[in-house]
N, C-alpha and C. Protein backbone atom coordinates (compact mmCIF):
# COMPACT_ATOMS: atom_id res chain seq x y z
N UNK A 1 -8.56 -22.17 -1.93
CA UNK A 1 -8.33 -20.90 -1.24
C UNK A 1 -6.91 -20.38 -1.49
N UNK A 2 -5.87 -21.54 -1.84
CA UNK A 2 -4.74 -20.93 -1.75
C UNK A 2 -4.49 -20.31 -3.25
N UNK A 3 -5.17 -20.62 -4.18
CA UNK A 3 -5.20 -20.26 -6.01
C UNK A 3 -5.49 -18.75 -5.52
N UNK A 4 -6.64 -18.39 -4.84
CA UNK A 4 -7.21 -17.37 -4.77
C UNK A 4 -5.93 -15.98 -4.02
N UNK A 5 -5.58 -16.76 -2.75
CA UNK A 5 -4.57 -15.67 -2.04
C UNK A 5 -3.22 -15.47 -3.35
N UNK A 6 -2.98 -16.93 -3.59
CA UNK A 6 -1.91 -16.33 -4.57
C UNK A 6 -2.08 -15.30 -5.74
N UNK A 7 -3.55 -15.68 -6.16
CA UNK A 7 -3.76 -14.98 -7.83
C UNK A 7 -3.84 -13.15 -7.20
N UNK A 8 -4.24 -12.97 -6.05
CA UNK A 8 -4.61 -11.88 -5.68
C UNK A 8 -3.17 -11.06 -5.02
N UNK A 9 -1.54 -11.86 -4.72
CA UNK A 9 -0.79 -11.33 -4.84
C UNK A 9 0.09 -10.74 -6.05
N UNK A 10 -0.61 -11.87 -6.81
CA UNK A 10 0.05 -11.74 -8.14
C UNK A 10 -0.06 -10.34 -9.01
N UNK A 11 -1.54 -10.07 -8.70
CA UNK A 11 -2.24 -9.26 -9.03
C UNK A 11 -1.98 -7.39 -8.51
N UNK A 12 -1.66 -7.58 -7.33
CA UNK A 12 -1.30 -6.63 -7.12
C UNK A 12 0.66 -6.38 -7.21
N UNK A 13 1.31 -7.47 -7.30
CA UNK A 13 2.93 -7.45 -7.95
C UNK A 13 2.44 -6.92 -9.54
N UNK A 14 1.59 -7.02 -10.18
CA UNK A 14 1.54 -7.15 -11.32
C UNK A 14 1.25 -5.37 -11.68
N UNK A 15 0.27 -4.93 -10.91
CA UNK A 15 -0.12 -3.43 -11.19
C UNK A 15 1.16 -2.60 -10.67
N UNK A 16 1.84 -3.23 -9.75
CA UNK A 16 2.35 -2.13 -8.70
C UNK A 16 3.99 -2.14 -10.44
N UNK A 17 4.21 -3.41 -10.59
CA UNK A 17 5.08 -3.07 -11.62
C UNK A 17 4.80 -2.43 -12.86
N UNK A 18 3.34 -2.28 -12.94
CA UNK A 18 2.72 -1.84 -14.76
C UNK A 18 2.72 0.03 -14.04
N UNK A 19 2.74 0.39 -12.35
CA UNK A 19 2.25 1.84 -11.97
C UNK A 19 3.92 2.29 -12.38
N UNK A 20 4.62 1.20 -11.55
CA UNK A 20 6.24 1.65 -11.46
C UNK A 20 6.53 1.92 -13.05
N UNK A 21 6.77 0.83 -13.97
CA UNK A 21 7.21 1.02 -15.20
C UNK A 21 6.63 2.85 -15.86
N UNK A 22 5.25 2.56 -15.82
CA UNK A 22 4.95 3.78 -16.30
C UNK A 22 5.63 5.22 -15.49
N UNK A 23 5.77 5.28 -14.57
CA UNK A 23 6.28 6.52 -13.67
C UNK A 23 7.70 6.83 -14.27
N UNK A 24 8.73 5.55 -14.56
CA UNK A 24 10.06 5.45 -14.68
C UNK A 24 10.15 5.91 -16.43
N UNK A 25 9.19 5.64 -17.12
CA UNK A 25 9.31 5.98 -18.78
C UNK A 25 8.52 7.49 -18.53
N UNK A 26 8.05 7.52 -17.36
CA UNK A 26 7.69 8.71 -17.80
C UNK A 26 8.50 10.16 -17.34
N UNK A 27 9.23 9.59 -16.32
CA UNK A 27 10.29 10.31 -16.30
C UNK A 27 11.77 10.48 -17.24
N UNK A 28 12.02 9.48 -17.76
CA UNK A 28 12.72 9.00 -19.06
C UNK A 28 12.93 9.93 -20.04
N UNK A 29 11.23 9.85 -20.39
CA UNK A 29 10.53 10.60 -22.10
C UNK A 29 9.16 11.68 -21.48
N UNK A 30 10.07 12.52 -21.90
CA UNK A 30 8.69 14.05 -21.72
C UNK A 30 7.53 13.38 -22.49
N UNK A 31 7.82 13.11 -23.69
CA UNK A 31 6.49 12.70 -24.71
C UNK A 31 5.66 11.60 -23.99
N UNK A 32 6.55 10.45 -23.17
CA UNK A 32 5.49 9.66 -23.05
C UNK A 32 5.10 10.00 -21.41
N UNK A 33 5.47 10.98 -20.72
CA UNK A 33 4.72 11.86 -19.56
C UNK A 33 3.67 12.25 -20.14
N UNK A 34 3.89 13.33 -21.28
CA UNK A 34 2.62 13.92 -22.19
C UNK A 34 1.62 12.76 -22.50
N UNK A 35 2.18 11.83 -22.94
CA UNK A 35 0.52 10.51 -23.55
C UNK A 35 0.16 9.96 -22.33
N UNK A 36 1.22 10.35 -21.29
CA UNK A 36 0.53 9.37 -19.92
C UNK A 36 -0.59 10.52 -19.49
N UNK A 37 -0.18 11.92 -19.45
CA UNK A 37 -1.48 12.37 -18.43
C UNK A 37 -2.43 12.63 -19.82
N UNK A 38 -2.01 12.64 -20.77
CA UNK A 38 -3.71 12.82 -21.61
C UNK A 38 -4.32 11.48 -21.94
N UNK A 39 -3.88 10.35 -21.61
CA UNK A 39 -4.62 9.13 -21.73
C UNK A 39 -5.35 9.58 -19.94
N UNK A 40 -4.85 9.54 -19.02
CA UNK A 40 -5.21 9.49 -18.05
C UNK A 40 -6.38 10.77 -18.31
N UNK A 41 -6.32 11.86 -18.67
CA UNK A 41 -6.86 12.54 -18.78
C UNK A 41 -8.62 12.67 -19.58
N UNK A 42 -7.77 11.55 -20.53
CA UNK A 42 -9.61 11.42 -21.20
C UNK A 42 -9.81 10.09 -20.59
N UNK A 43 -9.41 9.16 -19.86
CA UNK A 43 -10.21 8.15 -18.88
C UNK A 43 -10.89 9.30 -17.65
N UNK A 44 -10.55 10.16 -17.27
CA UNK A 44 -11.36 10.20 -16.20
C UNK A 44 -12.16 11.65 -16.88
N UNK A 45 -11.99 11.95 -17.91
CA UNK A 45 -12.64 13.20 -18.20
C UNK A 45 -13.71 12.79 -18.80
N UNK A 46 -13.85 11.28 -19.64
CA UNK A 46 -14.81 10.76 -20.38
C UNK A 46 -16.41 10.39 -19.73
N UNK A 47 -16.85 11.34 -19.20
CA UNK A 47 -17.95 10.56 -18.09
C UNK A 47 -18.77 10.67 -18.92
């Protein structure tokens, strides 16, 4: 049980730094703002 609580903090330290990183380069670099919302853009446009 305790593999499980840990892997599942890990998990969310792990996104919350992959959401942060991306926000911080994307304020950085216009271009990679631009590839962030058109990647984002054809994930949710792709239905």
């Amino acid at each position: 049980m305790f593999m499980l609580r840990a892997f599942r903090v890990a998990l969310i330290l792990a996104t919350g730094f992959v959401i942060g990183l991306s926000f911080g380069v994307a304020e950085q670099s216009q271009q990679a703002k631009q590839w962030l919302s058109e990647s984002a853009g054809a994930v949710s446009g792709h239905s």
